[in-house]
C-alpha atoms as a PDB file:
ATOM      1  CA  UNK A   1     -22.600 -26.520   0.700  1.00  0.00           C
ATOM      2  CA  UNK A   2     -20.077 -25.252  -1.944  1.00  0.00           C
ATOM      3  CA  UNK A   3     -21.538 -25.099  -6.002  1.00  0.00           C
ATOM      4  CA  UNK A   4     -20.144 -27.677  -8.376  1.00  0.00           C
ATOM      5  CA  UNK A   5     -18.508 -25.109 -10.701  1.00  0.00           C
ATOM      6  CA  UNK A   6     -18.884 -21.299 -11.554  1.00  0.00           C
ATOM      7  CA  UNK A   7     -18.821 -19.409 -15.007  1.00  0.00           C
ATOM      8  CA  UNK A   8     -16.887 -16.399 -16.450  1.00  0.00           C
ATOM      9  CA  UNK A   9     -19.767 -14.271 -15.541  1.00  0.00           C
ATOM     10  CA  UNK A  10     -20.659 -15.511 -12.212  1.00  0.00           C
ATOM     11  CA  UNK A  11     -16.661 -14.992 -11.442  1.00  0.00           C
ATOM     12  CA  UNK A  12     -16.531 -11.517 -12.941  1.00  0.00           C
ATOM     13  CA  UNK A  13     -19.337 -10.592 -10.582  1.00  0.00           C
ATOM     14  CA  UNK A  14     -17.688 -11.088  -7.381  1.00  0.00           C
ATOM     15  CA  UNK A  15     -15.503  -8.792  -5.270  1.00  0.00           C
ATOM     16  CA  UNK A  16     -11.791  -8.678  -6.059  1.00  0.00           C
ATOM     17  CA  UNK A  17      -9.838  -9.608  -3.385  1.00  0.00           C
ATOM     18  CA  UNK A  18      -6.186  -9.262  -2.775  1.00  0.00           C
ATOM     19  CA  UNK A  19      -3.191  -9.335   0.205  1.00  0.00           C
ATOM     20  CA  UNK A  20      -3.745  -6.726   2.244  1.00  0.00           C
ATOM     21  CA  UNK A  21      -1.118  -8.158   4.774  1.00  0.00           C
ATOM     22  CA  UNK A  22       2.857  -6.938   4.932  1.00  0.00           C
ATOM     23  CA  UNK A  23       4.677  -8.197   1.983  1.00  0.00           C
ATOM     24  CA  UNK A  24       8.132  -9.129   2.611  1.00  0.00           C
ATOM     25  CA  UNK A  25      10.440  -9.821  -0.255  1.00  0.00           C
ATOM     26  CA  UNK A  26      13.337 -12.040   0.238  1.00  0.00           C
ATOM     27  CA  UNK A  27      16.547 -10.884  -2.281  1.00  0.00           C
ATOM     28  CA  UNK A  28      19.384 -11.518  -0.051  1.00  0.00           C
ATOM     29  CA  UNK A  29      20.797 -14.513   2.475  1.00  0.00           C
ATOM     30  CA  UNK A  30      20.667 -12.215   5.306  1.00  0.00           C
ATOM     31  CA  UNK A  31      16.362 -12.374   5.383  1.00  0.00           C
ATOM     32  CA  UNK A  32      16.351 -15.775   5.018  1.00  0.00           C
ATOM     33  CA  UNK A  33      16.405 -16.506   8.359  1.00  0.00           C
ATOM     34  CA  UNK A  34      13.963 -14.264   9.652  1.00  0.00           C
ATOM     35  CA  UNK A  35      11.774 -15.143   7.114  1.00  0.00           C
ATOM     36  CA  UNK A  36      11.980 -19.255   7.912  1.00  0.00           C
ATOM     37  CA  UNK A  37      11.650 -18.403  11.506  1.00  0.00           C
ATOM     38  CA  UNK A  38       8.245 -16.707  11.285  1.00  0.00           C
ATOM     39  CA  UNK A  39       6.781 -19.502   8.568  1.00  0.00           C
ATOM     40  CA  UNK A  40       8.044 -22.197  10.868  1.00  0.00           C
ATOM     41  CA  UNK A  41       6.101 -20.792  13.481  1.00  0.00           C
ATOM     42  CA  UNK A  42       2.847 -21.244  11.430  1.00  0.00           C
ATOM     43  CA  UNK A  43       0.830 -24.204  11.512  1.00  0.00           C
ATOM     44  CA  UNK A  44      -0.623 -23.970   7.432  1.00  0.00           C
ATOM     45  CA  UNK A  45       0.872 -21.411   4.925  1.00  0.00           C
ATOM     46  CA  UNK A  46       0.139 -20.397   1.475  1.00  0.00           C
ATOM     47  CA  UNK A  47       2.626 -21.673  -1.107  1.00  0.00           C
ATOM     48  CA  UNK A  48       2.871 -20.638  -4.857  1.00  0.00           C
ATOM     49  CA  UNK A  49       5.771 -20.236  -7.353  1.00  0.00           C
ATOM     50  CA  UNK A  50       6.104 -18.254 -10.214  1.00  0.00           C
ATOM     51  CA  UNK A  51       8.323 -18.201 -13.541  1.00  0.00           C
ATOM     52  CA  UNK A  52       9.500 -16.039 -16.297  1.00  0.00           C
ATOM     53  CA  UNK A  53       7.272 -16.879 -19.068  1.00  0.00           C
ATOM     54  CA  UNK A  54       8.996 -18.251 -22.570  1.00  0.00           C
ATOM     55  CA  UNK A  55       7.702 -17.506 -25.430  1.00  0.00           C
ATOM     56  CA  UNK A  56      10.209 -19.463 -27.520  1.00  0.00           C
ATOM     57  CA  UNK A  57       9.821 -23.628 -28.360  1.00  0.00           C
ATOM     58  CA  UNK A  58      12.026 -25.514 -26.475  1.00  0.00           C
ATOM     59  CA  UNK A  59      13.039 -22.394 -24.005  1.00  0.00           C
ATOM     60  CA  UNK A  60      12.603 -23.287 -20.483  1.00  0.00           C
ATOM     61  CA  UNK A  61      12.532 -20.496 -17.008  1.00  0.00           C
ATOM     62  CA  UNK A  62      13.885 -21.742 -14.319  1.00  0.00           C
ATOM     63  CA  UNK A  63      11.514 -20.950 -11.048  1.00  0.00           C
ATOM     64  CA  UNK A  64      12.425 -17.255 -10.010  1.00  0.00           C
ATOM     65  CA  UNK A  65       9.778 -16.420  -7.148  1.00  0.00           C
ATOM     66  CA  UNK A  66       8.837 -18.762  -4.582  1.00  0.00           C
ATOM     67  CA  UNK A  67       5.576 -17.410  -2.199  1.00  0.00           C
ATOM     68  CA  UNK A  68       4.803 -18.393   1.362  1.00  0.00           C
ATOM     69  CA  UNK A  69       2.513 -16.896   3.023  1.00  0.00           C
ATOM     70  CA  UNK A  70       0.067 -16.734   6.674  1.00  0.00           C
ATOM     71  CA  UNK A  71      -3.012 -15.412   6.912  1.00  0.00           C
ATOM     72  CA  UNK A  72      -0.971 -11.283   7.434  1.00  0.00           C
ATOM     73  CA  UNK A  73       2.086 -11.318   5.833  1.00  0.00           C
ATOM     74  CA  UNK A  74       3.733 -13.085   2.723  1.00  0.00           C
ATOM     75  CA  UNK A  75       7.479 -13.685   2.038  1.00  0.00           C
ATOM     76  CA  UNK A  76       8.518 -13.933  -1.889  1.00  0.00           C
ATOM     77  CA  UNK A  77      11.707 -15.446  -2.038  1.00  0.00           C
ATOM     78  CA  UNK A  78      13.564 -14.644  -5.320  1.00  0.00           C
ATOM     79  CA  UNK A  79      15.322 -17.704  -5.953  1.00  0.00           C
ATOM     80  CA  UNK A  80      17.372 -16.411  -9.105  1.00  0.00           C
ATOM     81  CA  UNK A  81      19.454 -14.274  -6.787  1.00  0.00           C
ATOM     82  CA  UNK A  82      19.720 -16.453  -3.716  1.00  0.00           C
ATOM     83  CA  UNK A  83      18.939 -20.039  -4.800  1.00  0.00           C
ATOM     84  CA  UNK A  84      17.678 -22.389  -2.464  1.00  0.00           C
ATOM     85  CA  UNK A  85      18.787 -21.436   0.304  1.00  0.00           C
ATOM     86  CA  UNK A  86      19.121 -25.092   3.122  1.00  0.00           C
ATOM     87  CA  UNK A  87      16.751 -22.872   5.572  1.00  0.00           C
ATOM     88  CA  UNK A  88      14.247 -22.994   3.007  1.00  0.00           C
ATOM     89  CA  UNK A  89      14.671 -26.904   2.263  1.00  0.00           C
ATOM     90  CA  UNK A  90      14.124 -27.374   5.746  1.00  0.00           C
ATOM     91  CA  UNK A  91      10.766 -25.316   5.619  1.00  0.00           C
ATOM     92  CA  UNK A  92       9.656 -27.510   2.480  1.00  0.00           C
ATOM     93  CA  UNK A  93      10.566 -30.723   3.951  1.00  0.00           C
ATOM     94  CA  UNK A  94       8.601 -30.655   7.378  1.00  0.00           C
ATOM     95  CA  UNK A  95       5.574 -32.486   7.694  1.00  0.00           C
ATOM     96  CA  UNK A  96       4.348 -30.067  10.356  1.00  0.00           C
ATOM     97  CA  UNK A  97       3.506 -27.201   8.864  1.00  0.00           C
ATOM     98  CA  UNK A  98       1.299 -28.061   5.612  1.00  0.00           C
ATOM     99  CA  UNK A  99       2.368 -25.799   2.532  1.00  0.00           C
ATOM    100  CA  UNK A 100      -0.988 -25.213   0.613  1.00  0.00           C
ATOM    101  CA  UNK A 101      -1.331 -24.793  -3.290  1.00  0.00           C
ATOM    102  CA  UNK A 102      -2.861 -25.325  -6.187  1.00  0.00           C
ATOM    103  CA  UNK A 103      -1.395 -27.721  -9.104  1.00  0.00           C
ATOM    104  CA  UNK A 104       2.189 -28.147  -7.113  1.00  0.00           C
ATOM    105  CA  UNK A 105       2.969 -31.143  -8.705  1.00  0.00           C
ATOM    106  CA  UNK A 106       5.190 -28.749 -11.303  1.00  0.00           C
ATOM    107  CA  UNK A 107       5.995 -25.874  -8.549  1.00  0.00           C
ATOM    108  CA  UNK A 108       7.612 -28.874  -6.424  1.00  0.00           C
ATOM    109  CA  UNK A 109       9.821 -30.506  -9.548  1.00  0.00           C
ATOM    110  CA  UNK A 110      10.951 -27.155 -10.914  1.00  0.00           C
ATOM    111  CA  UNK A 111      12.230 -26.492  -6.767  1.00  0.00           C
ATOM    112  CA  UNK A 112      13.833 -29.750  -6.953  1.00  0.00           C
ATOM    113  CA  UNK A 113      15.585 -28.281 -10.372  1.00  0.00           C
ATOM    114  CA  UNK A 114      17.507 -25.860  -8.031  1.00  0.00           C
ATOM    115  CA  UNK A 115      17.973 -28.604  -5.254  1.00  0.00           C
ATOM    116  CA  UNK A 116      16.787 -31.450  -4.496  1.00  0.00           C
ATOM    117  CA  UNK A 117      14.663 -31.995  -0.981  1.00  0.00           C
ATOM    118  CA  UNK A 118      11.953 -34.592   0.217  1.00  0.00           C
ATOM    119  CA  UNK A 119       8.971 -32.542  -0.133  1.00  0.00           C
ATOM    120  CA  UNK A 120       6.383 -32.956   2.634  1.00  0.00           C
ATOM    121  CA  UNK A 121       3.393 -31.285   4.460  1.00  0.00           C
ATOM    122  CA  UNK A 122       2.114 -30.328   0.780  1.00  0.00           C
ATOM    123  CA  UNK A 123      -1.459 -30.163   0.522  1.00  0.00           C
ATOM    124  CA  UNK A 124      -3.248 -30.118  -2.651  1.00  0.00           C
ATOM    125  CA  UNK A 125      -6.289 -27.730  -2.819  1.00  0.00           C
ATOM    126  CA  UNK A 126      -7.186 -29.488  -6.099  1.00  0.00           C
ATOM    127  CA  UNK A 127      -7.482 -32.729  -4.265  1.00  0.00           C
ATOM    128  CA  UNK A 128      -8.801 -31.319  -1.315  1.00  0.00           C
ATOM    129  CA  UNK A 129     -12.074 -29.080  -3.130  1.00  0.00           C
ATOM    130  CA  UNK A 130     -12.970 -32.737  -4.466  1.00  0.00           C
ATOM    131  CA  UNK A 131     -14.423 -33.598  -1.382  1.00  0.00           C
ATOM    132  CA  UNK A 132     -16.695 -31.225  -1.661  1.00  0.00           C
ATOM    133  CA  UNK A 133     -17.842 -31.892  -4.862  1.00  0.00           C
ATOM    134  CA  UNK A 134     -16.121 -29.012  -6.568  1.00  0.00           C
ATOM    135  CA  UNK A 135     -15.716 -29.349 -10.075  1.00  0.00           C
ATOM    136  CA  UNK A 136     -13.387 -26.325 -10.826  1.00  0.00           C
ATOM    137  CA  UNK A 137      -9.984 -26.881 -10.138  1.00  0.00           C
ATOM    138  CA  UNK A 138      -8.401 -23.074 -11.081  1.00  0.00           C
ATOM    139  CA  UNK A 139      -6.739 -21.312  -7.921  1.00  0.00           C
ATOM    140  CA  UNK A 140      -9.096 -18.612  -9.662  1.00  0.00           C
ATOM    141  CA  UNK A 141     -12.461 -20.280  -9.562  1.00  0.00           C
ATOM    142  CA  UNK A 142     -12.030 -22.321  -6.178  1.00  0.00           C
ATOM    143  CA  UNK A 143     -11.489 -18.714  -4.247  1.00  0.00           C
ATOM    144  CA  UNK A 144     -15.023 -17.949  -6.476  1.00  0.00           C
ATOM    145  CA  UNK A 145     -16.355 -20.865  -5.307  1.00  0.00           C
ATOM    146  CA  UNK A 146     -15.400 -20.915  -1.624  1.00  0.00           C
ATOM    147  CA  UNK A 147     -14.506 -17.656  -0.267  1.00  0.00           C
ATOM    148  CA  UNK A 148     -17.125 -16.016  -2.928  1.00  0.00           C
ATOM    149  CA  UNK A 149     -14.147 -13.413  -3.961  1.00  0.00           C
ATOM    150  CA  UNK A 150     -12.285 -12.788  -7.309  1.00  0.00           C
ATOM    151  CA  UNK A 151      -8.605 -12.219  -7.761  1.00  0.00           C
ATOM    152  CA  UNK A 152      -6.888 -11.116 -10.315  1.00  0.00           C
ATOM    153  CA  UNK A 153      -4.383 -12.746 -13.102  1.00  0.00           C
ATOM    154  CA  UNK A 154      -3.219  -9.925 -14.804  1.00  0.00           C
ATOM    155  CA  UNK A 155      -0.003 -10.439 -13.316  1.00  0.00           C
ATOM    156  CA  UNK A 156       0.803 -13.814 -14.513  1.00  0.00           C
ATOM    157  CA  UNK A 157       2.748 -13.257 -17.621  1.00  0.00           C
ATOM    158  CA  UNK A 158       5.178 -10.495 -16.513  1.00  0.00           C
ATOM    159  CA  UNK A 159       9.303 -10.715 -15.924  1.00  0.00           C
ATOM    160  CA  UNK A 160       9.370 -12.530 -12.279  1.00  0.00           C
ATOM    161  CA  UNK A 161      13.323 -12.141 -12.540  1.00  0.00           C
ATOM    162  CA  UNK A 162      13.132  -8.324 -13.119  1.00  0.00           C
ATOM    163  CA  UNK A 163      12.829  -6.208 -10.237  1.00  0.00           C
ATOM    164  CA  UNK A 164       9.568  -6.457  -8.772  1.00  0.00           C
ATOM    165  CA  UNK A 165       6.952  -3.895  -9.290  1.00  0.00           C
ATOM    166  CA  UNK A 166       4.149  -3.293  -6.499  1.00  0.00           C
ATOM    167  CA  UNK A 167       1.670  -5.230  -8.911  1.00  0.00           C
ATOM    168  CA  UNK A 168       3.513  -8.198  -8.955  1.00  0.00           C
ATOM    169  CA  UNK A 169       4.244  -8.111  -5.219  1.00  0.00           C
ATOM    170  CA  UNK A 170       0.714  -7.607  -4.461  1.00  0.00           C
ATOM    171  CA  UNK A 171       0.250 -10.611  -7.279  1.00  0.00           C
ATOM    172  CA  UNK A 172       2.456 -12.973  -6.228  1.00  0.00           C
ATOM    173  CA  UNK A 173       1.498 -12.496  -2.535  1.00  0.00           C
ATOM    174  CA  UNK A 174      -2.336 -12.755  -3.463  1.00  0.00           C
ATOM    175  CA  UNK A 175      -2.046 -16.319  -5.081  1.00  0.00           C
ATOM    176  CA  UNK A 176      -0.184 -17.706  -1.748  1.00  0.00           C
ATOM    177  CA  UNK A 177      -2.652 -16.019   0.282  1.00  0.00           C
ATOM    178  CA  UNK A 178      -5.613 -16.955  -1.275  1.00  0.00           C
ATOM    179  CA  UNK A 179      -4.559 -20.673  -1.211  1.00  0.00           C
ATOM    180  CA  UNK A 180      -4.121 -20.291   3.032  1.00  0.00           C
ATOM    181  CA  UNK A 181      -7.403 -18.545   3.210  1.00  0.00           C
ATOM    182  CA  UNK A 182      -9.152 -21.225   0.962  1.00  0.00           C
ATOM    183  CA  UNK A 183      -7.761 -23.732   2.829  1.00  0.00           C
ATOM    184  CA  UNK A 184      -8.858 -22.287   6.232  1.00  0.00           C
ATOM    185  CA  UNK A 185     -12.570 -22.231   5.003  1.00  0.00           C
ATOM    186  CA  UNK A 186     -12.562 -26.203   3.961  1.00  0.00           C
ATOM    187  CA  UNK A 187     -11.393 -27.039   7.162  1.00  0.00           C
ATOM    188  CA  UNK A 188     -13.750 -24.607   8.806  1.00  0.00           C
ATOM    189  CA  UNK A 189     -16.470 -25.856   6.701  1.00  0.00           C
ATOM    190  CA  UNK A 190     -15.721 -29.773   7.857  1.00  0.00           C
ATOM    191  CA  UNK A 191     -16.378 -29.055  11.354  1.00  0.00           C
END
């Protein structure tokens, strides 16, 4: 059904694909709420983190964006200016609404970092694309492999605790995004 594994050039063919849904970013305590209250609603969301890059030995970023996102609109909650907020733990710690990534072993320990919750509903695409004999494991080349698309990762090495430009936005939303929509096509693809 799905190829084992794609290459550079097969991956460079395909279409680029990114968010085209409402971007909401989450820099105060007073859009927490809203933002929990839609995500609770949903059933599966997209779930990514990103951190300031170090260039340094030794130096270690704390997490400073955390994504969520549905199929039509993603939250990105910057954690270095309101923490982790307990709405937000809540969110991370229900078992009913599956939080979909790729490698979020580290995303989930460098949350804890800020404050520590009993992560559950987390659903590893890595583990997940196995079952289908994938071989690829990148959040890059599984959306190659699955949904047949490309997405960029220009994005990936810029200031996440700066102000955020459109291209990060649109970035950071993507990789949440991309995760729900793969996600939606294994499960589609089972039945």
């Amino acid at each position: 059904m799905f190829r084992e594994n794609i290459s550079k050039e097969a991956l460079a063919d395909l279409p680029l694909s990114v968010f085209e849904g409402e971007i909401v970013v989450v820099d105060d305590d007073s859009k927490v709420f809203e933002a929990v209250e839609y995500l609770s609603a949903c059933t599966v969301i997209g779930f990514d983190t990103e951190t300031k890059p170090s260039f340094k030995r030794g130096q270690v970023n704390g997490v400073a964006l955390l994504q969520l996102s549905s199929a039509d609109r993603a939250y990105l909650f910057r954690l270095q200016k309101i923490g982790l907020p307990q709405e937000l733990i809540y969110l991370l710690s229900d078992p009913n609404i599956q939080k979909v990534g790729v490698a979020i072993h580290d995303d989930i320990k460098a949350l804890q970092r800020l404050e520590y919750f009993q992560p559950k509903g987390f659903v590893e695409l890595q583990d997940e694309v196995k079952d289908f004999g994938i071989q690829d494991f990148s959040l890059k080349k599984i959306a190659g492999i699955v949904l047949g698309v490309r997405i960029s990762k220009s994005q990936r090495l810029t200031n996440w605790e700066a102000e955020l430009s459109p291209a990060q936005q649109t970035y950071a939303a993507t990789d949440a995004w991309i995760a729900h929509e793969i996600y939606q096509s294994l499960v589609a693809a089972q039945s």
